[in-house]
Each structure stands twice: as C-alpha cells, then as structure tokens.
N, C-alpha and C. Protein backbone atom coordinates (compact mmCIF):
# COMPACT_ATOMS: atom_id res chain seq x y z
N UNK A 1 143.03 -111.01 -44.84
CA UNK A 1 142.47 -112.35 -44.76
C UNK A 1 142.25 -112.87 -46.16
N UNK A 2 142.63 -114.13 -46.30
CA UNK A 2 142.33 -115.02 -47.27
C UNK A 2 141.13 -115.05 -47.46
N UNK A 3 140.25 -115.12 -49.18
CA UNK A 3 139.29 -115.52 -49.21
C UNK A 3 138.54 -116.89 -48.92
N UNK A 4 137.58 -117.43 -48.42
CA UNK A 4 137.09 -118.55 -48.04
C UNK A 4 136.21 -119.22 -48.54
N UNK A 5 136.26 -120.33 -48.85
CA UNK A 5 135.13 -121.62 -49.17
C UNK A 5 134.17 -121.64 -48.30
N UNK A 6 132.64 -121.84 -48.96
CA UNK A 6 132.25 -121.96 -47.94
C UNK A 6 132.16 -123.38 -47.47
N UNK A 7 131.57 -124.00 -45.95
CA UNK A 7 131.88 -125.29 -45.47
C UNK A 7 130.46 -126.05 -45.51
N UNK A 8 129.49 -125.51 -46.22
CA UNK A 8 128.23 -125.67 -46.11
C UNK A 8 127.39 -125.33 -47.11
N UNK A 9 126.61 -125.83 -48.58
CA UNK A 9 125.58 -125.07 -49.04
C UNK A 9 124.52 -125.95 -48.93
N UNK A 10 123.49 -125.15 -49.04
CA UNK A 10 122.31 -125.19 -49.16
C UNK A 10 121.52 -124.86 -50.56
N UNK A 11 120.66 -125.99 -51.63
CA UNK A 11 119.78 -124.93 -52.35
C UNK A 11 118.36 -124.87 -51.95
N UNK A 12 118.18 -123.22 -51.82
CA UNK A 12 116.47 -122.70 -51.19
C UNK A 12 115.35 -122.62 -52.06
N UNK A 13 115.88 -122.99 -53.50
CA UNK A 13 115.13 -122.50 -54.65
C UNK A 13 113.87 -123.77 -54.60
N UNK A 14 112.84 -123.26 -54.91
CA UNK A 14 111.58 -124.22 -54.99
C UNK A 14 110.90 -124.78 -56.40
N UNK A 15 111.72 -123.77 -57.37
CA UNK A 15 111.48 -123.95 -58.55
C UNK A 15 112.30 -124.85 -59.24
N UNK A 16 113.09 -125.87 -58.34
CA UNK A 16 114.29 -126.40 -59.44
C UNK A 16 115.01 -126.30 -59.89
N UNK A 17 115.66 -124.79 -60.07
CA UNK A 17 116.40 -124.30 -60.48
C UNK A 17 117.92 -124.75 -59.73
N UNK A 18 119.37 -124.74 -59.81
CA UNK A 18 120.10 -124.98 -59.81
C UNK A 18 120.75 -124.86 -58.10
N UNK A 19 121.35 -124.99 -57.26
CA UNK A 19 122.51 -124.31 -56.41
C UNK A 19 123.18 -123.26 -57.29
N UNK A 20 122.94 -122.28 -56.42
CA UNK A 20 123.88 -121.09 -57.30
C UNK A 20 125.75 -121.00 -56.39
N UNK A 21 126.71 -120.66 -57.33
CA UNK A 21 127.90 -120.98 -57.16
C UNK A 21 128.41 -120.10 -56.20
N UNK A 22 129.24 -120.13 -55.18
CA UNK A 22 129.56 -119.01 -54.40
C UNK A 22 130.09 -118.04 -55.15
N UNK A 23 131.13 -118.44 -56.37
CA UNK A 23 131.91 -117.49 -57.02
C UNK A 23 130.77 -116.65 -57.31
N UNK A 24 129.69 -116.82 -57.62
CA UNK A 24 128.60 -115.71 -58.40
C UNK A 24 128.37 -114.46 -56.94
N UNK A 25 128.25 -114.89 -56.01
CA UNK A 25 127.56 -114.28 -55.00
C UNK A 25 129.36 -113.50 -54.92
N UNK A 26 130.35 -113.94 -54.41
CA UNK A 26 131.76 -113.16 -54.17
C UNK A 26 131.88 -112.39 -55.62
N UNK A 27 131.89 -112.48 -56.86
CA UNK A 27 132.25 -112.23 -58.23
C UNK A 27 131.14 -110.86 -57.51
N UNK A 28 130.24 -110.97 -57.67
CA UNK A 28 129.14 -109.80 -57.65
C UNK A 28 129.44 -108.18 -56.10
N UNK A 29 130.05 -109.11 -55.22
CA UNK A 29 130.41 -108.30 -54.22
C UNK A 29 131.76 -107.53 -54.42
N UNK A 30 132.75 -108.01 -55.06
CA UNK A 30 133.80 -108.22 -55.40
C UNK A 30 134.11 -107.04 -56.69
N UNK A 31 132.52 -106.61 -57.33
CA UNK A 31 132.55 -105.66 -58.40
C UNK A 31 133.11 -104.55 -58.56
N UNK A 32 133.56 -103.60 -59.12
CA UNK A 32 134.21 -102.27 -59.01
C UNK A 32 132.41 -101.77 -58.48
N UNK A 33 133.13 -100.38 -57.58
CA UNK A 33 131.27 -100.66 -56.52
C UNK A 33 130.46 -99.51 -57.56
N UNK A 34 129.79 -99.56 -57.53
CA UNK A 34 128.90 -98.46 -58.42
C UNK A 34 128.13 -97.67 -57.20
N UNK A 35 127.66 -96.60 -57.73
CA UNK A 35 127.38 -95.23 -57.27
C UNK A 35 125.55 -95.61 -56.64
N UNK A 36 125.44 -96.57 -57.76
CA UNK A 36 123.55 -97.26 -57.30
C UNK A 36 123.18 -98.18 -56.42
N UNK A 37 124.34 -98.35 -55.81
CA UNK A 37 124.31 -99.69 -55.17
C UNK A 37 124.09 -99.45 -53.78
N UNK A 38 123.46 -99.48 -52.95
CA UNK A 38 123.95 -99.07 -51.37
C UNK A 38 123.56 -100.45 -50.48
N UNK A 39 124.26 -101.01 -49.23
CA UNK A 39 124.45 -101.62 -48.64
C UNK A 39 123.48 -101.45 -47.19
N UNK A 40 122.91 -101.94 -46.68
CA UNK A 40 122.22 -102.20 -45.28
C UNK A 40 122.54 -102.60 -44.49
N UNK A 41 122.77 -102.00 -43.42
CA UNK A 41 123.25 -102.81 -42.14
C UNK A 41 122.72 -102.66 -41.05
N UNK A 42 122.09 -103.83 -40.99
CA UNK A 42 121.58 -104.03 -39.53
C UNK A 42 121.64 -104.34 -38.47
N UNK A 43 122.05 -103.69 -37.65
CA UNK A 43 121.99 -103.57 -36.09
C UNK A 43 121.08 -104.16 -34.72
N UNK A 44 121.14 -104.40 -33.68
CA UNK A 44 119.77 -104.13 -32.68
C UNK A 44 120.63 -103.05 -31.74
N UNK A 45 119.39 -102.33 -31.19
CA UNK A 45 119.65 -101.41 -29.86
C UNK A 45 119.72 -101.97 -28.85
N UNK A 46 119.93 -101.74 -27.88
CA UNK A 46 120.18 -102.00 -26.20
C UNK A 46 118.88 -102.67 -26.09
N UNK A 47 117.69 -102.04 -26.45
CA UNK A 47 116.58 -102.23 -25.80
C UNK A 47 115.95 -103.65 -27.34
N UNK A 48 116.54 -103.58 -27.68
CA UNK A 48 116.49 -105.25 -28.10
C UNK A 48 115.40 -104.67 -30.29
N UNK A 49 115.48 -103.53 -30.26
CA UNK A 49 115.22 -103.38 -31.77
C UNK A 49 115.68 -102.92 -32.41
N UNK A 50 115.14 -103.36 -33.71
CA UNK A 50 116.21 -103.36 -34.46
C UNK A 50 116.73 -101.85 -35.23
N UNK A 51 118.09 -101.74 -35.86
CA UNK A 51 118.35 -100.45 -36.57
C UNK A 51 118.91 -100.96 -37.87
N UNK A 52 118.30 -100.13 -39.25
CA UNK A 52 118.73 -100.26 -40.35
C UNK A 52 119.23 -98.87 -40.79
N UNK A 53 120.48 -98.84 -41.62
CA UNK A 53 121.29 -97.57 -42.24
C UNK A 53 121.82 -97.95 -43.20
N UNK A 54 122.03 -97.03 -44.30
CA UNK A 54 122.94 -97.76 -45.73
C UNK A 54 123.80 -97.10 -44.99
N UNK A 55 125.37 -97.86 -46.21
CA UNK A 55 126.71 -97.95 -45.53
C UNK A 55 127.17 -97.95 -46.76
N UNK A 56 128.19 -97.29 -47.17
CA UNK A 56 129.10 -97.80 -48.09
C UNK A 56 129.96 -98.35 -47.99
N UNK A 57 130.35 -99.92 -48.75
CA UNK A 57 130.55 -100.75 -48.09
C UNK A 57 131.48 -101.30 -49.11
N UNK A 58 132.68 -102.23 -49.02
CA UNK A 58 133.35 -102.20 -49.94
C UNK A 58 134.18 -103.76 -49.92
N UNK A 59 134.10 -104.50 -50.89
CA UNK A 59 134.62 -105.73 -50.37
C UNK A 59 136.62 -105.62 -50.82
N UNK A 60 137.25 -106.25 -49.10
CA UNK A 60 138.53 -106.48 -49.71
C UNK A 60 139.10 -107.68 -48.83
N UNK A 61 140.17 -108.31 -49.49
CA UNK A 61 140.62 -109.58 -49.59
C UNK A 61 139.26 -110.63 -48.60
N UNK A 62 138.09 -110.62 -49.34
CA UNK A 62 137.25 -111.73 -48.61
C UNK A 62 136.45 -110.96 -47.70
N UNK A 63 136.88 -109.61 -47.04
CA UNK A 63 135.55 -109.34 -46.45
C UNK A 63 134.95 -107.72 -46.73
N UNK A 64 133.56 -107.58 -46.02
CA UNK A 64 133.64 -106.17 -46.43
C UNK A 64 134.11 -105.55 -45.16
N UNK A 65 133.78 -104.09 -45.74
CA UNK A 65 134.11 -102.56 -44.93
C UNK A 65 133.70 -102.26 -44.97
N UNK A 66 132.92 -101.29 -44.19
CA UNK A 66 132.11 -99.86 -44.14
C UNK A 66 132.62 -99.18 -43.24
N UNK A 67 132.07 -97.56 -42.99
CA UNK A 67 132.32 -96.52 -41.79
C UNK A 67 131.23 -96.36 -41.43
N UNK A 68 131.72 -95.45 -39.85
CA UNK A 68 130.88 -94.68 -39.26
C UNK A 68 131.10 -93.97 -38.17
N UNK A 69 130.58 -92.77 -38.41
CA UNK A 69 130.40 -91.68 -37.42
C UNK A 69 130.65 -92.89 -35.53
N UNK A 70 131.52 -92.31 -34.95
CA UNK A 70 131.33 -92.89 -33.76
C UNK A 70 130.49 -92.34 -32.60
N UNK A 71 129.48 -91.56 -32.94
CA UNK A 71 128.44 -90.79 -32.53
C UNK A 71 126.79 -91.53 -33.28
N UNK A 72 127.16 -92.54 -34.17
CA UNK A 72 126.38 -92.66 -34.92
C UNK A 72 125.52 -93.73 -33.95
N UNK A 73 123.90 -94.10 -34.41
CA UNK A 73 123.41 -94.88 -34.11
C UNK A 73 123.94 -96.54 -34.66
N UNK A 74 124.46 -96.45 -35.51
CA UNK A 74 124.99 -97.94 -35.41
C UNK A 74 125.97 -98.45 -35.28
N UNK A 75 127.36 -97.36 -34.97
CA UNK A 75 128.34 -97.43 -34.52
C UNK A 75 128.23 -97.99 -33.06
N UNK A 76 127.21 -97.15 -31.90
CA UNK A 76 126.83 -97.55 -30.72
C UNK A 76 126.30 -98.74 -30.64
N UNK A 77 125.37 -99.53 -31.68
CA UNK A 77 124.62 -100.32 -31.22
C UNK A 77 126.18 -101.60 -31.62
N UNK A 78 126.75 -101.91 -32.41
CA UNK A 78 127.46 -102.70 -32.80
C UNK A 78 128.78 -102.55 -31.21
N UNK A 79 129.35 -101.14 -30.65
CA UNK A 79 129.49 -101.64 -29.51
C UNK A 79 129.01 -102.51 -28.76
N UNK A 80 128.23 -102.66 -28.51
CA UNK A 80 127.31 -103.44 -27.31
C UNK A 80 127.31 -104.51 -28.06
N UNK A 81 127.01 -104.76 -29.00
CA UNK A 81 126.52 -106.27 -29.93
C UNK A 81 127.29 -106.24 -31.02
N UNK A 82 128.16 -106.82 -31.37
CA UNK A 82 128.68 -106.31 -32.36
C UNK A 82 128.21 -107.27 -33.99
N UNK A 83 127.05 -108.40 -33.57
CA UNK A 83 126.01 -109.09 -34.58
C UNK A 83 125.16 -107.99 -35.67
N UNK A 84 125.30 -108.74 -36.37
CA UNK A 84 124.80 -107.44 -37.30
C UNK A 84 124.45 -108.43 -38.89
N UNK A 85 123.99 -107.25 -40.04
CA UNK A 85 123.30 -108.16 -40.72
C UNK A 85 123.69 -106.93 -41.96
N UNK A 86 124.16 -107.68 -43.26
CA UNK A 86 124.07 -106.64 -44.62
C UNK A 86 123.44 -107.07 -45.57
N UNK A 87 122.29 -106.22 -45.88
CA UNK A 87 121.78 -106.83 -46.88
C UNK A 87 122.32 -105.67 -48.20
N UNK A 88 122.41 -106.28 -49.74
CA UNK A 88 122.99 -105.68 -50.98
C UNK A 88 121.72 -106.21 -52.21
N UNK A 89 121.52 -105.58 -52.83
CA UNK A 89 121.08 -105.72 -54.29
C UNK A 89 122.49 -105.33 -55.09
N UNK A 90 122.88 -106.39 -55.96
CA UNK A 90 124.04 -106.10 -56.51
C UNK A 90 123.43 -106.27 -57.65
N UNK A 91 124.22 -106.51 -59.09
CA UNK A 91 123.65 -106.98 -60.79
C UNK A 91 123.71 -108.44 -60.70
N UNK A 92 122.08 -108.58 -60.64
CA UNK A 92 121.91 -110.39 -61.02
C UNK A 92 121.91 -111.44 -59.74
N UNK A 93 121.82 -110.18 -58.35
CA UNK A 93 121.74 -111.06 -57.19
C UNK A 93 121.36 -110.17 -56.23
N UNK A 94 120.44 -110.40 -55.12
CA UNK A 94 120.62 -110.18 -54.05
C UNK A 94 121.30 -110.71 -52.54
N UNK A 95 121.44 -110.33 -51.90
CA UNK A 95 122.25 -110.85 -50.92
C UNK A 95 121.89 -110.70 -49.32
N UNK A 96 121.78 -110.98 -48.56
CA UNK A 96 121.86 -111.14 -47.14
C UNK A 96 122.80 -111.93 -46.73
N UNK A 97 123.47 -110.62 -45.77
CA UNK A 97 124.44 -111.28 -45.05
C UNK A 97 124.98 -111.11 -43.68
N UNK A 98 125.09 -112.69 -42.63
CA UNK A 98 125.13 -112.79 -41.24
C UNK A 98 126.14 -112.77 -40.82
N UNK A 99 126.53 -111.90 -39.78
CA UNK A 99 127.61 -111.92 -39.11
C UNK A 99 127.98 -110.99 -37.97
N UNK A 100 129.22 -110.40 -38.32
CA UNK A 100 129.64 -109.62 -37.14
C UNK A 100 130.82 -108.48 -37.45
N UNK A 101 130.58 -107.22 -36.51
CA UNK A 101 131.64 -105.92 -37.35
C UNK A 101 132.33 -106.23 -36.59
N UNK A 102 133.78 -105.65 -36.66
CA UNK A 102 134.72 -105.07 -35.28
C UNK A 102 135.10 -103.85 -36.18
N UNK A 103 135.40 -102.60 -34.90
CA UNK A 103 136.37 -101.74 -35.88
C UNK A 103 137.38 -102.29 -35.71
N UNK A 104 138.25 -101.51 -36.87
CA UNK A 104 139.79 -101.74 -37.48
C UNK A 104 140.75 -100.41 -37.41
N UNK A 105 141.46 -100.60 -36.77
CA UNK A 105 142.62 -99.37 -36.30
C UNK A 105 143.89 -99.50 -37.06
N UNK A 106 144.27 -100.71 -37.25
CA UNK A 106 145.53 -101.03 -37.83
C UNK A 106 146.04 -99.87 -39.03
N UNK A 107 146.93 -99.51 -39.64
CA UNK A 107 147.28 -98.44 -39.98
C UNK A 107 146.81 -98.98 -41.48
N UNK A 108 147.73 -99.90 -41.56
CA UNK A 108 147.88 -100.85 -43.46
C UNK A 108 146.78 -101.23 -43.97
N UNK A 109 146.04 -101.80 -42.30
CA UNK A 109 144.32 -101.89 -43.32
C UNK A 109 143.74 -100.46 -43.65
N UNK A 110 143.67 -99.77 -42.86
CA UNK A 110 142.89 -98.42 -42.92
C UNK A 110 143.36 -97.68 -44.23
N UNK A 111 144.75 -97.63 -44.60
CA UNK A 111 145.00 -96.96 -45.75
C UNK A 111 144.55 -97.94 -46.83
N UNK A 112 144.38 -99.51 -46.93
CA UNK A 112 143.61 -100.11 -48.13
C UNK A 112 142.59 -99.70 -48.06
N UNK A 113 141.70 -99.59 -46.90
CA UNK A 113 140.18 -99.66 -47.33
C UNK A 113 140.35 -97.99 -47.65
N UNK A 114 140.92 -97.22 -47.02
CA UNK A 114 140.70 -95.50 -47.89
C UNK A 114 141.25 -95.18 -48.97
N UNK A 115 142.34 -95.99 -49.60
CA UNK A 115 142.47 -96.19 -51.42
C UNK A 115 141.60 -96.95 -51.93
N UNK A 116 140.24 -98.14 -51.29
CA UNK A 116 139.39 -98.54 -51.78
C UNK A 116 138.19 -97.48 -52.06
N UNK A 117 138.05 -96.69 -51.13
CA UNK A 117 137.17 -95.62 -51.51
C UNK A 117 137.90 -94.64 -52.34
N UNK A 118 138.99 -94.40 -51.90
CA UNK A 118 139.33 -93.31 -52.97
C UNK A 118 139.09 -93.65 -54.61
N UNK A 119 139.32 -94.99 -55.22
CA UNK A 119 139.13 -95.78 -56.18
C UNK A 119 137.85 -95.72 -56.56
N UNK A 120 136.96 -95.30 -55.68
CA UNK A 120 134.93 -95.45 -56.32
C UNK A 120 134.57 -93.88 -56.05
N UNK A 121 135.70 -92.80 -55.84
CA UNK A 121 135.36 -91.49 -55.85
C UNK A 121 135.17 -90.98 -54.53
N UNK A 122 135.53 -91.61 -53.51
CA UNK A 122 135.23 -90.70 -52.48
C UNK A 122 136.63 -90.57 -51.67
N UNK A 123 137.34 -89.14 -51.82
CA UNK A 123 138.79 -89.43 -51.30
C UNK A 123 139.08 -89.44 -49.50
N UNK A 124 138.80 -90.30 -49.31
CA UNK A 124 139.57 -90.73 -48.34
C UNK A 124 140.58 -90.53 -48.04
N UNK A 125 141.22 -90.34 -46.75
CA UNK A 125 142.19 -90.19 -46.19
C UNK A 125 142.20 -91.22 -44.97
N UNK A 126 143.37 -91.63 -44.51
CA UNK A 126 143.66 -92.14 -42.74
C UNK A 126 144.24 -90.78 -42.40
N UNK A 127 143.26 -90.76 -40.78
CA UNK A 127 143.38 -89.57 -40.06
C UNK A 127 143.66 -90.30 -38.68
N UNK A 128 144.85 -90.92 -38.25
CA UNK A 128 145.45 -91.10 -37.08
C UNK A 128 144.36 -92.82 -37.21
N UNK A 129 143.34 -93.48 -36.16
CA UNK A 129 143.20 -94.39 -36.61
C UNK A 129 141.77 -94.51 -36.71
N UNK A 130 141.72 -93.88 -37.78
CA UNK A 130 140.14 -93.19 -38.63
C UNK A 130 140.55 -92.85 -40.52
N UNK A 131 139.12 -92.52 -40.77
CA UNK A 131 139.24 -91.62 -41.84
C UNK A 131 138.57 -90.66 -42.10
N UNK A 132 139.02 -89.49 -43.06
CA UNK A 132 138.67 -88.50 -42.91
C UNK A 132 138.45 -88.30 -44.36
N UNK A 133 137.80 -86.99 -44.46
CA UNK A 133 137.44 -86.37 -46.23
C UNK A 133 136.46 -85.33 -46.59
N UNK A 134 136.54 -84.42 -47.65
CA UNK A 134 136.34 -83.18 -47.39
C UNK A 134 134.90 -83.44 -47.26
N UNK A 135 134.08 -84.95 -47.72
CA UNK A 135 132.87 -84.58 -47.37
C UNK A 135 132.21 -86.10 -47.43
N UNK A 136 130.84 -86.70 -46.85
CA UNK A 136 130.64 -87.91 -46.97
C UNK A 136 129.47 -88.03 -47.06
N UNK A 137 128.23 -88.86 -47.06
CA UNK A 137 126.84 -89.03 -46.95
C UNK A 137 126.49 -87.37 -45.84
N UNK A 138 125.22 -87.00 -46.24
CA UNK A 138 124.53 -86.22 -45.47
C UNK A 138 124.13 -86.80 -44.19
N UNK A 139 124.02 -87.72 -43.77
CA UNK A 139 123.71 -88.22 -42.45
C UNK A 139 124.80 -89.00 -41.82
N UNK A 140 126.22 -89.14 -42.57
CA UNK A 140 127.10 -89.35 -41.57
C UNK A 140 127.70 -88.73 -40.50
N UNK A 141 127.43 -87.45 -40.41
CA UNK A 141 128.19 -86.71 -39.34
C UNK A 141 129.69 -86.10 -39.70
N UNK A 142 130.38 -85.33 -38.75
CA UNK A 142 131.18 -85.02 -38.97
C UNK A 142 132.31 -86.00 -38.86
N UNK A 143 133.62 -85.81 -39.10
CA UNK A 143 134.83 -86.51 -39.43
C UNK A 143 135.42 -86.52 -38.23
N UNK A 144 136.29 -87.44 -37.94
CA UNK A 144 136.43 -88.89 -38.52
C UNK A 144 135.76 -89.89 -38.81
N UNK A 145 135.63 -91.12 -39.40
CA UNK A 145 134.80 -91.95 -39.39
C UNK A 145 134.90 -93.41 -38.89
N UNK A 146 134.73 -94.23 -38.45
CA UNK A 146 135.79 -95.49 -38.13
C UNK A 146 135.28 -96.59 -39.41
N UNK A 147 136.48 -97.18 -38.95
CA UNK A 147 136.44 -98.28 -40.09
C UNK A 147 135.68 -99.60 -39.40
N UNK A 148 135.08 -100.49 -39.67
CA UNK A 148 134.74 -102.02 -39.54
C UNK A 148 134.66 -102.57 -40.68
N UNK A 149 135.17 -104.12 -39.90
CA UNK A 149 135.10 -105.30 -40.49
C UNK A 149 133.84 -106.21 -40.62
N UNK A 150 133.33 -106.19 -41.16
CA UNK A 150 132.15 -106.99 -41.25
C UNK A 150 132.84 -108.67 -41.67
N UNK A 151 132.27 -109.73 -40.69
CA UNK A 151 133.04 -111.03 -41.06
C UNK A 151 131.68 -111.59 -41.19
N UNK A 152 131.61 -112.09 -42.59
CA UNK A 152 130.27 -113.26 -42.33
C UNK A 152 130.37 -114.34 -42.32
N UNK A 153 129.42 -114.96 -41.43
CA UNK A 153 129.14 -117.04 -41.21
C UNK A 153 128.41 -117.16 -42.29
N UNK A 154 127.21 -116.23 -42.56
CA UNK A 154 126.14 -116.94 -43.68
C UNK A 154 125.56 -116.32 -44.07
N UNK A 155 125.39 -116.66 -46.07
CA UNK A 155 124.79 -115.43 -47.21
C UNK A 155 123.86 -116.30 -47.56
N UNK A 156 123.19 -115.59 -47.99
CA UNK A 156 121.76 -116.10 -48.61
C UNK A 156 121.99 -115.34 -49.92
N UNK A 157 121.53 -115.84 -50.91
CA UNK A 157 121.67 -115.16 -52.26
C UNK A 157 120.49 -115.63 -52.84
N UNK A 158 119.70 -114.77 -53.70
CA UNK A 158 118.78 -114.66 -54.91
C UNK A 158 119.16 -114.42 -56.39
N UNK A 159 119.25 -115.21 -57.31
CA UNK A 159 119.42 -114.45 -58.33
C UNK A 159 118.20 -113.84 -58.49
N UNK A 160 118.66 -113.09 -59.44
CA UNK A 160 117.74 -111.71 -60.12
C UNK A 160 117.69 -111.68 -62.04
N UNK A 161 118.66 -112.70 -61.76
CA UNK A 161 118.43 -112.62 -63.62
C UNK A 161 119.23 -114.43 -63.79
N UNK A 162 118.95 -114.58 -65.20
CA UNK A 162 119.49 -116.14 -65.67
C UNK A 162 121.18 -116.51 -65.19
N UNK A 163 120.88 -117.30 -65.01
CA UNK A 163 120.37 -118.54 -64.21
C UNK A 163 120.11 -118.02 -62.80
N UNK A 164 118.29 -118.62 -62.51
CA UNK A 164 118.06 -118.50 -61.81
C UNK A 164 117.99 -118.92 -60.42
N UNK A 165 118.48 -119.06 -58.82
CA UNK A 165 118.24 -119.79 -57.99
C UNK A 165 118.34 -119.13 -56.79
N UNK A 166 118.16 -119.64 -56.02
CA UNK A 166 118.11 -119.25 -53.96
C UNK A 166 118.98 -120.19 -53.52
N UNK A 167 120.37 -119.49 -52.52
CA UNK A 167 121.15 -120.58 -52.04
C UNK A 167 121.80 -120.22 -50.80
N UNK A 168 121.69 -120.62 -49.58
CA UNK A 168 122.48 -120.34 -48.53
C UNK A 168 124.01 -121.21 -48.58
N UNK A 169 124.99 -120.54 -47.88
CA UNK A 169 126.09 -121.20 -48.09
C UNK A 169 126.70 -120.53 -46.44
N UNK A 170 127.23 -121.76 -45.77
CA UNK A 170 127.67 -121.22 -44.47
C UNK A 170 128.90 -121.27 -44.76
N UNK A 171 130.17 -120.29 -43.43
CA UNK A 171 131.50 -120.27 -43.70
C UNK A 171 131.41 -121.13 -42.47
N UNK A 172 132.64 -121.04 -41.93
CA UNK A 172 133.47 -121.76 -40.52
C UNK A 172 133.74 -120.35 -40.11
N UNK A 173 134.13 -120.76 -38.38
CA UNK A 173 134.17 -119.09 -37.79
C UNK A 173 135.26 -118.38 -38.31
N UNK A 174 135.13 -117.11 -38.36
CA UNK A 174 135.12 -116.22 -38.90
C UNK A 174 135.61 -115.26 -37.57
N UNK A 175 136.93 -114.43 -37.85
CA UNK A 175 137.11 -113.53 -37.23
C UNK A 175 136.24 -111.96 -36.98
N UNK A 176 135.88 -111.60 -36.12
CA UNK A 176 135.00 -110.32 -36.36
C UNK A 176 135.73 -109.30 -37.00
C-alpha cells in the first residue's frame, strides 16, 4: 500500500503552538526501529475490557506490523474485533493510534515484514504462512507467530521536544 495523506487535521495544542506536520509523526514511525522503543496494542475482550501488550511493531510502505502467538491473548481478542489501538513513544513524539489489524498470509508480504525484522536484529524467517525464529519476547509463546496489519483512520501526536504541538489528523478508509 501506498503511503497516505491525511484527509483531515486537527490542531489540539492549547498553548499556540503550531499544527504539527504529518511528515513528522510518519518520519518518526518510519525510523530504523530501535531496541527502546516498544509499541502498545490495544485490544477489548469478548466481555467488553480492555487488553494492553507491547508488540514489536514495524512500519512498511504506510502501515505497521506486528506478531503474535495465535494462542495469544490479543491475537484472540482482535479475532472477534479486529478494532484496536497503538500507542508509541518514538524521538520527539508520541503517538496514538486508531484503527484496525487483519492478519496477513500472503507470502511477499510476510517475507518483507521478516527481512524488516531481520534488519532490527531479530531473524526472522516465513514458516509456511507465519514466522518463525530461534527465539522472540519471553511472553510470546512458542513459534509460529502471525503477522498483522494494523491500518489506521486516526493519530494523535504530541511532540516531546521543539517544535512543540498536539495534532490529530484523520485518513479516509483504510483497508484492515
């Protein structure tokens, strides 16, 4: 997928400070990923509350990726609902972001996003239409892992350093 404009901003800042640019919020997601960084994703359960888990999460052509155990608690809950929410502290921004996963089976994506991890140190493999590797987070479970697409409608961004501002920016729909 092509990267996208968004069709909508908003500035949230109360201090005056500027609309902050989408490129800043994509430029920042978009970073070679660092080892300090971890990603949130939030879920709800069946019974209507909510679940939070870091994810390593990885942006490519416009959207992110993450895995998971298909045994996992948020693998299940994104079955059922597949709405979901990532929040990031990146350098010079924070982020929240609305939308929606699907997994991804396709062969060509699965081997980008596992040369995207292999690229930040964690070697990845595609294992039929999964991935696999000699080892991953302590609470992911055993291997395979599935892939999703996280597609977002709408980020909220903070800067964290100069220039300062708060800015929502909506997309147009968005494939899951």
């Amino acid at each position: 997928m092509s990267e996208q404009a968004p069709n909508e901003t908003a500035n949230l800042d109360r201090y005056g400070d500027a609309e902050l640019p989408w490129s800043r919020a994509r430029d920042a997601l978009a970073a070679v990923p660092s080892p300090d960084v971890t990603y949130f994703l939030g879920t709800c359960r069946l019974d209507g509350t909510p679940h939070a888990a870091g994810v390593g999460a990885q942006w490519l052509d416009g959207e992110l990726y993450f895995t998971s155990s298909p045994a996992a608690r948020k693998a299940r809950d994104l079955a059922a609902n597949p709405r979901c929410t990532i929040s990031v502290r990146l350098p010079g921004i924070d982020l929240v972001l609305d939308g929606s996963a699907a997994r991804v089976t396709d062969a060509a994506t699965l081997e980008q996003v596992a040369a995207g991890y292999r690229a930040g140190g964690w070697p990845a493999e595609v294992d039929g239409d999964a991935l696999t590797a000699p080892f991953s987070a302590p609470s992911a479970g055993p291997p395979p892992w599935q892939v999703y697409r996280f597609a977002f409608r709408t980020v909220v961004g903070v800067a964290t350093e100069e220039p300062y501002g708060a800015t929502r920016w909506r997309f147009g729909t968005r494939r899951p």
